[in-house]
C-alpha atoms as a PDB file:
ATOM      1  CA  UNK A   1      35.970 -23.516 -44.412  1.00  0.00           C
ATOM      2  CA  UNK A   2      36.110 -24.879 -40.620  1.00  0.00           C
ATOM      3  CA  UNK A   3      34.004 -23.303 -37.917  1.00  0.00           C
ATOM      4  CA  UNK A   4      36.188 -20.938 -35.810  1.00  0.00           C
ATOM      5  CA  UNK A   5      37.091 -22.583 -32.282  1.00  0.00           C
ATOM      6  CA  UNK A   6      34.758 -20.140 -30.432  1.00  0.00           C
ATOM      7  CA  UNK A   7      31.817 -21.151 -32.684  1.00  0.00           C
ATOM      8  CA  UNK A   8      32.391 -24.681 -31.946  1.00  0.00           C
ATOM      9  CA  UNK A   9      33.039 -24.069 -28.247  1.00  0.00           C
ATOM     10  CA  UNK A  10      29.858 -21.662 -28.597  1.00  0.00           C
ATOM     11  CA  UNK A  11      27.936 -24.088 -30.649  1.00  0.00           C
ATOM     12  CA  UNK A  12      28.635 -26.465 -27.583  1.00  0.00           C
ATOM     13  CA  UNK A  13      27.308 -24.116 -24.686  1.00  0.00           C
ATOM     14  CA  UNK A  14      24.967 -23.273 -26.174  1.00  0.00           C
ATOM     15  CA  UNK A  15      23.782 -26.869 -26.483  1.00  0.00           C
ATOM     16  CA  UNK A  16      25.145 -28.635 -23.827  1.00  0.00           C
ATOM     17  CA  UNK A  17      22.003 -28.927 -21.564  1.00  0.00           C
ATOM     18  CA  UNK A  18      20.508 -30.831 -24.225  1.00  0.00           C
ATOM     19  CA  UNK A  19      23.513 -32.664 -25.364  1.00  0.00           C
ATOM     20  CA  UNK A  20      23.545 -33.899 -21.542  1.00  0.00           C
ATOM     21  CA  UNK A  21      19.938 -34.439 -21.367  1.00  0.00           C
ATOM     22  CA  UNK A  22      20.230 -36.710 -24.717  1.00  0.00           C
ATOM     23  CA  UNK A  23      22.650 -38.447 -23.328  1.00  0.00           C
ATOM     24  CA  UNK A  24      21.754 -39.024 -20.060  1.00  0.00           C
ATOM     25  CA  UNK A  25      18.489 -40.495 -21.433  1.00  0.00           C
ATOM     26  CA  UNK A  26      20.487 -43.309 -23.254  1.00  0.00           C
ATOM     27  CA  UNK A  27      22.856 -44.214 -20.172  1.00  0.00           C
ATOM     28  CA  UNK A  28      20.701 -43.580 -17.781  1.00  0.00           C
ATOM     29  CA  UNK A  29      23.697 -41.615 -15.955  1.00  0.00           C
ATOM     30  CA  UNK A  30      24.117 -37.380 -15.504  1.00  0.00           C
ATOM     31  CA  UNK A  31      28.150 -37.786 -14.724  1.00  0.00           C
ATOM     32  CA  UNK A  32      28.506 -40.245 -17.452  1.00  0.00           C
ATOM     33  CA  UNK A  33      26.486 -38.376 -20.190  1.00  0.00           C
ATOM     34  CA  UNK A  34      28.455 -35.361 -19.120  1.00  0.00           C
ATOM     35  CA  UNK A  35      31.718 -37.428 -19.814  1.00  0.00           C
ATOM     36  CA  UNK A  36      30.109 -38.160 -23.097  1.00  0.00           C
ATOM     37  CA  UNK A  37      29.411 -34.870 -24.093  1.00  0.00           C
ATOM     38  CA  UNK A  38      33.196 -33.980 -23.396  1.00  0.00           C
ATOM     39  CA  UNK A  39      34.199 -36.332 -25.333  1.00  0.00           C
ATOM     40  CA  UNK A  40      31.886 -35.594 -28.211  1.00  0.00           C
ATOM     41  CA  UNK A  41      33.665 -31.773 -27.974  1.00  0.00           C
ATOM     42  CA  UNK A  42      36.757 -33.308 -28.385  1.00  0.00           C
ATOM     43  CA  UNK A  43      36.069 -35.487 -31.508  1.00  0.00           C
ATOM     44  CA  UNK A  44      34.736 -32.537 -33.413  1.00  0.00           C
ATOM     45  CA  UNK A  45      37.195 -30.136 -32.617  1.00  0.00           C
ATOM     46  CA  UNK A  46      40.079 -32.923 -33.691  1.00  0.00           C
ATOM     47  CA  UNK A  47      37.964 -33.462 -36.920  1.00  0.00           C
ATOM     48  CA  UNK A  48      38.077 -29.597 -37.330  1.00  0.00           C
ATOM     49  CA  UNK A  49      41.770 -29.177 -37.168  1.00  0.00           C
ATOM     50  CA  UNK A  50      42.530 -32.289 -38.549  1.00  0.00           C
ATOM     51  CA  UNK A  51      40.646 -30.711 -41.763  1.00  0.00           C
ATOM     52  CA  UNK A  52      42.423 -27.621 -41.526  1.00  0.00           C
ATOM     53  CA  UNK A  53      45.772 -29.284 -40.910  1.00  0.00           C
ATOM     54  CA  UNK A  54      45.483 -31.737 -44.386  1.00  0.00           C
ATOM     55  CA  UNK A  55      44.220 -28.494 -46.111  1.00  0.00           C
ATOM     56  CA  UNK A  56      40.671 -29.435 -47.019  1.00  0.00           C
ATOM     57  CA  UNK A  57      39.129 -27.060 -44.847  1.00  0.00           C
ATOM     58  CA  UNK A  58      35.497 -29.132 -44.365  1.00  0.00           C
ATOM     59  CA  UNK A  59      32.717 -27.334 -43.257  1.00  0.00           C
ATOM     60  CA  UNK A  60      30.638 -28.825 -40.874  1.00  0.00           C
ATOM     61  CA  UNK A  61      27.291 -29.372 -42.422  1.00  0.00           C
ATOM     62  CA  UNK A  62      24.649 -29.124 -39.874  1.00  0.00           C
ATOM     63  CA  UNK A  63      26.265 -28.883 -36.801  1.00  0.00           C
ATOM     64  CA  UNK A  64      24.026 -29.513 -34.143  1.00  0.00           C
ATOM     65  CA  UNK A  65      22.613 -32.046 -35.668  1.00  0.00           C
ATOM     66  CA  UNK A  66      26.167 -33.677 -36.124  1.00  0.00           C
ATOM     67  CA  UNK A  67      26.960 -32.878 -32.385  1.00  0.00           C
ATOM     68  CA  UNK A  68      23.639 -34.958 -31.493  1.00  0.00           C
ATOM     69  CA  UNK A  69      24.515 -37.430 -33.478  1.00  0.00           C
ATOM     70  CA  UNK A  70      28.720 -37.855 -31.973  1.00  0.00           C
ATOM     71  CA  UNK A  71      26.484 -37.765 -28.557  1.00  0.00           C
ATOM     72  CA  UNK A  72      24.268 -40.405 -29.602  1.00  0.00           C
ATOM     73  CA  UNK A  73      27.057 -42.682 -30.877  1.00  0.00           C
ATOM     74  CA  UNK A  74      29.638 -42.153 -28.022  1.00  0.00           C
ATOM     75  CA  UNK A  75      26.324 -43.360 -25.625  1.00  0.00           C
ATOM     76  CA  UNK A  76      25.641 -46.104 -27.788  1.00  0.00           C
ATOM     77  CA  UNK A  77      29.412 -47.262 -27.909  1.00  0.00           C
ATOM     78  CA  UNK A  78      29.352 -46.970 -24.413  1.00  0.00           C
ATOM     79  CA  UNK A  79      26.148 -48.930 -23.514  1.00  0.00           C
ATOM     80  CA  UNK A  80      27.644 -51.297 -26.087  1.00  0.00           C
ATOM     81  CA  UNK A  81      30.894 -51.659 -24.197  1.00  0.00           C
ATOM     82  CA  UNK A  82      28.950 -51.885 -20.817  1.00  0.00           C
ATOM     83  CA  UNK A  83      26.853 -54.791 -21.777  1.00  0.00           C
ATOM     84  CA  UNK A  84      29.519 -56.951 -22.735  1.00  0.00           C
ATOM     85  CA  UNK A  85      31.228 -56.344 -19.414  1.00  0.00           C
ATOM     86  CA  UNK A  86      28.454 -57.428 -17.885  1.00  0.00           C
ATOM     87  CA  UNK A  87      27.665 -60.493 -19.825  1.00  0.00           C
ATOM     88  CA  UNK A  88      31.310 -61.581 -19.327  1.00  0.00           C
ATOM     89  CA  UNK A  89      30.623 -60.730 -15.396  1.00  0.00           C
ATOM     90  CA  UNK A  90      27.163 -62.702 -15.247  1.00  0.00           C
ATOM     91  CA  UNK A  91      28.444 -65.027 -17.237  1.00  0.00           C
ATOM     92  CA  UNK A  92      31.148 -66.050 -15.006  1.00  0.00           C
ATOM     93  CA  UNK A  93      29.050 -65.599 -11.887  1.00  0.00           C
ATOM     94  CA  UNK A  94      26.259 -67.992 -13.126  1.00  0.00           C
ATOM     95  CA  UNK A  95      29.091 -70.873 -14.092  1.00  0.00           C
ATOM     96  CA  UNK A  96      26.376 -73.381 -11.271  1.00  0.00           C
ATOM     97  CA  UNK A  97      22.970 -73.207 -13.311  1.00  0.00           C
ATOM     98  CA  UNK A  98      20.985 -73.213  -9.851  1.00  0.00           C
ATOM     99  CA  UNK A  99      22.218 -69.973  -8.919  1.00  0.00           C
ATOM    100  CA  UNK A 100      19.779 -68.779 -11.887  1.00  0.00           C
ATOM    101  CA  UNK A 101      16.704 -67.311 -10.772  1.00  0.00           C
ATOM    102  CA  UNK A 102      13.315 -67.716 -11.724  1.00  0.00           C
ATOM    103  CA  UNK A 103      12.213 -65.884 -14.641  1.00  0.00           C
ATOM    104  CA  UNK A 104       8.765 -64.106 -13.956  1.00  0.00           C
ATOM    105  CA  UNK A 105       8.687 -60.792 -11.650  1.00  0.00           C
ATOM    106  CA  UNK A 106       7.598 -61.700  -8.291  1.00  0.00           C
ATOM    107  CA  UNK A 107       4.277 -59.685  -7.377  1.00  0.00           C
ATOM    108  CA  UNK A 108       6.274 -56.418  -6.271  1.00  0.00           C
ATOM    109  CA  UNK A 109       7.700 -56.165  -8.746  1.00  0.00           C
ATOM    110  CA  UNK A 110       4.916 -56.475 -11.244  1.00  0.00           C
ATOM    111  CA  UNK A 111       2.521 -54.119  -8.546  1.00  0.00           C
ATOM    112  CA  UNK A 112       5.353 -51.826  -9.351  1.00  0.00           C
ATOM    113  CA  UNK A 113       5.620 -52.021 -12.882  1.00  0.00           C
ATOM    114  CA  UNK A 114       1.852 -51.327 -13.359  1.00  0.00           C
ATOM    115  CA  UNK A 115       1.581 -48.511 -10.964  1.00  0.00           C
ATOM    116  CA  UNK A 116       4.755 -46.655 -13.095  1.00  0.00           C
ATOM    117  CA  UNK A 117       2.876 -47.861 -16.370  1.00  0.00           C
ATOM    118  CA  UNK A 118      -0.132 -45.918 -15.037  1.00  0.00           C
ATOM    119  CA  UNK A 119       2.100 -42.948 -14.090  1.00  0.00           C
ATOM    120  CA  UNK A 120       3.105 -43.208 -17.559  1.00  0.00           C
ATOM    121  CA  UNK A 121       0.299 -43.092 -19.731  1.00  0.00           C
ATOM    122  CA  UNK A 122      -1.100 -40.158 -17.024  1.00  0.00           C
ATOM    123  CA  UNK A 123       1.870 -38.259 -17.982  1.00  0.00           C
ATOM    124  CA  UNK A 124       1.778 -38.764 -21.492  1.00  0.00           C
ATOM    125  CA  UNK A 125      -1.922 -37.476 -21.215  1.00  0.00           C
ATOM    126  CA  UNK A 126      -0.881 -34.427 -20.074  1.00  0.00           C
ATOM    127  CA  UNK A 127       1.263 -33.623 -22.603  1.00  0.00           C
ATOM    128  CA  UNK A 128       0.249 -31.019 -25.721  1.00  0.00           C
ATOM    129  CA  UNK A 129      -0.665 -32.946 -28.318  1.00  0.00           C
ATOM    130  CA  UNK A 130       2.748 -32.002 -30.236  1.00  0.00           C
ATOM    131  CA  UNK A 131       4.896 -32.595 -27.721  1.00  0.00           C
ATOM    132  CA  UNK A 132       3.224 -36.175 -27.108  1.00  0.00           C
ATOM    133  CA  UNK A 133       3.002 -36.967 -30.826  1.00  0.00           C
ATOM    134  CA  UNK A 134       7.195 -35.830 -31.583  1.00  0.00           C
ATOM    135  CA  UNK A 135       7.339 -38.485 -28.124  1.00  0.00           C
ATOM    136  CA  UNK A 136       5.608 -41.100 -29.698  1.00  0.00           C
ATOM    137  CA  UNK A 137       7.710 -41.295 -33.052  1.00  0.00           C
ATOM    138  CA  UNK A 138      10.866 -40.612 -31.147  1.00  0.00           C
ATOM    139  CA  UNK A 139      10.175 -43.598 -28.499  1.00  0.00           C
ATOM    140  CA  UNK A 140       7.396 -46.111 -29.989  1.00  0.00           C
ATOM    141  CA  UNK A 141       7.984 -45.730 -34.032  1.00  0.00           C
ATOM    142  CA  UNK A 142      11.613 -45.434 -34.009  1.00  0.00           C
ATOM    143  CA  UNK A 143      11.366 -41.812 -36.316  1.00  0.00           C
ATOM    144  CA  UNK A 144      14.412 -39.648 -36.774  1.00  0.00           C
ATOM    145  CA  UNK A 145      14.508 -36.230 -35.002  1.00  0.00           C
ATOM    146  CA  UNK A 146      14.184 -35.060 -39.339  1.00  0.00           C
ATOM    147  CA  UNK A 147      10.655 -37.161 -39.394  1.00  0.00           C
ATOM    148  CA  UNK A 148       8.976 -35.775 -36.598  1.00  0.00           C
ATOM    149  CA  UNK A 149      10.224 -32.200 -37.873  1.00  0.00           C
ATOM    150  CA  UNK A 150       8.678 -32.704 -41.405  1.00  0.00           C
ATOM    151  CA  UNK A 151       5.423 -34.166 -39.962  1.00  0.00           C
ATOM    152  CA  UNK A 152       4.736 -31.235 -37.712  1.00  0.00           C
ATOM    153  CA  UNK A 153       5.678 -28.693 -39.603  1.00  0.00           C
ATOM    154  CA  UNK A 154       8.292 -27.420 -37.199  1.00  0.00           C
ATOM    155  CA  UNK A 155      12.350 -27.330 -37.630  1.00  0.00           C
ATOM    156  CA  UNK A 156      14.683 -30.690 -36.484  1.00  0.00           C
ATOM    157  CA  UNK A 157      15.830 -28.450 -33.357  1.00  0.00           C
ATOM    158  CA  UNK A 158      12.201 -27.494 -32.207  1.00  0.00           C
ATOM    159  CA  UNK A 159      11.068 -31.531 -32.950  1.00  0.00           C
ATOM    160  CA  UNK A 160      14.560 -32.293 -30.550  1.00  0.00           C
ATOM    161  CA  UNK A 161      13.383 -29.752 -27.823  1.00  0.00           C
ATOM    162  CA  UNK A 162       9.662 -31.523 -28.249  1.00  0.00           C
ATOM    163  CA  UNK A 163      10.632 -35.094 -27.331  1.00  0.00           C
ATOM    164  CA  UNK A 164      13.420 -33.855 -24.581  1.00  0.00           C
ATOM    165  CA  UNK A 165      10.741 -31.642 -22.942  1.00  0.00           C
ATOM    166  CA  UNK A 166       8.110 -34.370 -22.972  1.00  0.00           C
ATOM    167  CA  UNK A 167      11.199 -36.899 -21.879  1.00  0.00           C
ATOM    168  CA  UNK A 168      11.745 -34.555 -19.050  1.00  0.00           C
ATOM    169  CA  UNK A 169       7.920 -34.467 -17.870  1.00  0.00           C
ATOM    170  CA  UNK A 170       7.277 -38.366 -18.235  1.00  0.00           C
ATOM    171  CA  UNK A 171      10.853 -39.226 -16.180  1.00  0.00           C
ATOM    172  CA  UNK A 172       9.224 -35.976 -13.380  1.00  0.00           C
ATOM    173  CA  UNK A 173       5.624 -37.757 -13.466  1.00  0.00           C
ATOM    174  CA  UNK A 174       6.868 -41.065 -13.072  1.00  0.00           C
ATOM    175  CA  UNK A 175      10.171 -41.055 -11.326  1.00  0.00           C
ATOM    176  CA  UNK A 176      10.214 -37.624  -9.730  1.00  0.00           C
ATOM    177  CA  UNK A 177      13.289 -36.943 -10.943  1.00  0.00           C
END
């Protein structure tokens, strides 16, 4: 049996912060991971009459996990799309191999780098210990959002709130965004 349209456009409110936020930390952009999570609203609501039209009536498993997951694959597909764009682009810009720069940051850049590297770790030392552990899986040992949940003892959502919370206070430390 399908989720009503209110509980999916519920489901969605109610989520949509994070949806953004998840987004947004993939493609780097707030319009564009809003776009995204439009887009992700749309798939599952055509996958939820498209069930109920061919009579099978699905029910969706899991939801917000599922809505995380559409997120994370329309950003990917996106990213995806936007790199080769930009290969083609550089590609055709770089046709005379002199116009290629040199390789190594130049020292402002590298003065820059380690002062944000040292924002960085200050940040992470602020964080509760949970919050910077869910982090570390989520950004350094590749876990799933199920891993961290089932190492701390906590549910997928509250491991998902974890590493967007401690996202949000790194990016504030570092970037003061």
């Amino acid at each position: 049996m399908r989720a009503s349209d209110h509980d999916i456009l519920g489901l969605f409110v109610s989520h949509q912060r994070e949806l953004v936020g998840y987004a947004r930390a993939i493609v780097g952009d707030q319009s564009l991971a809003e776009d995204i999570v439009q887009d992700a609203y749309i798939r599952i609501d055509r996958i939820g009459r498209s069930a109920d039209e061919d009579g099978s009536g699905a029910r969706l498993d899991g939801p917000v996990a599922y809505l995380f997951r559409i997120v994370r694959n329309l950003a990917i597909d996106h990213r995806r799309r936007l790199g080769r764009e930009n290969a083609h682009v550089v590609a055709e810009a770089l046709t005379d191999t002199a116009a290629v720069a040199e390789e190594r940051p130049g020292p402002e850049a590298t003065l820059i780098a380690r002062n944000e590297l040292r924002l960085l770790q200050d940040a992470l030392a602020e964080l509760p210990e949970r919050s910077r552990i869910a982090l570390e899986m989520y950004r350094f040992g590749g876990c799933r959002f199920s891993d961290i949940a089932s190492h701390l003892g906590v549910s997928v959502g509250t491991a998902h709130k974890l590493v967007v919370e401690a996202l949000r206070h790194c990016r504030q430390r570092v970037y003061g965004e």
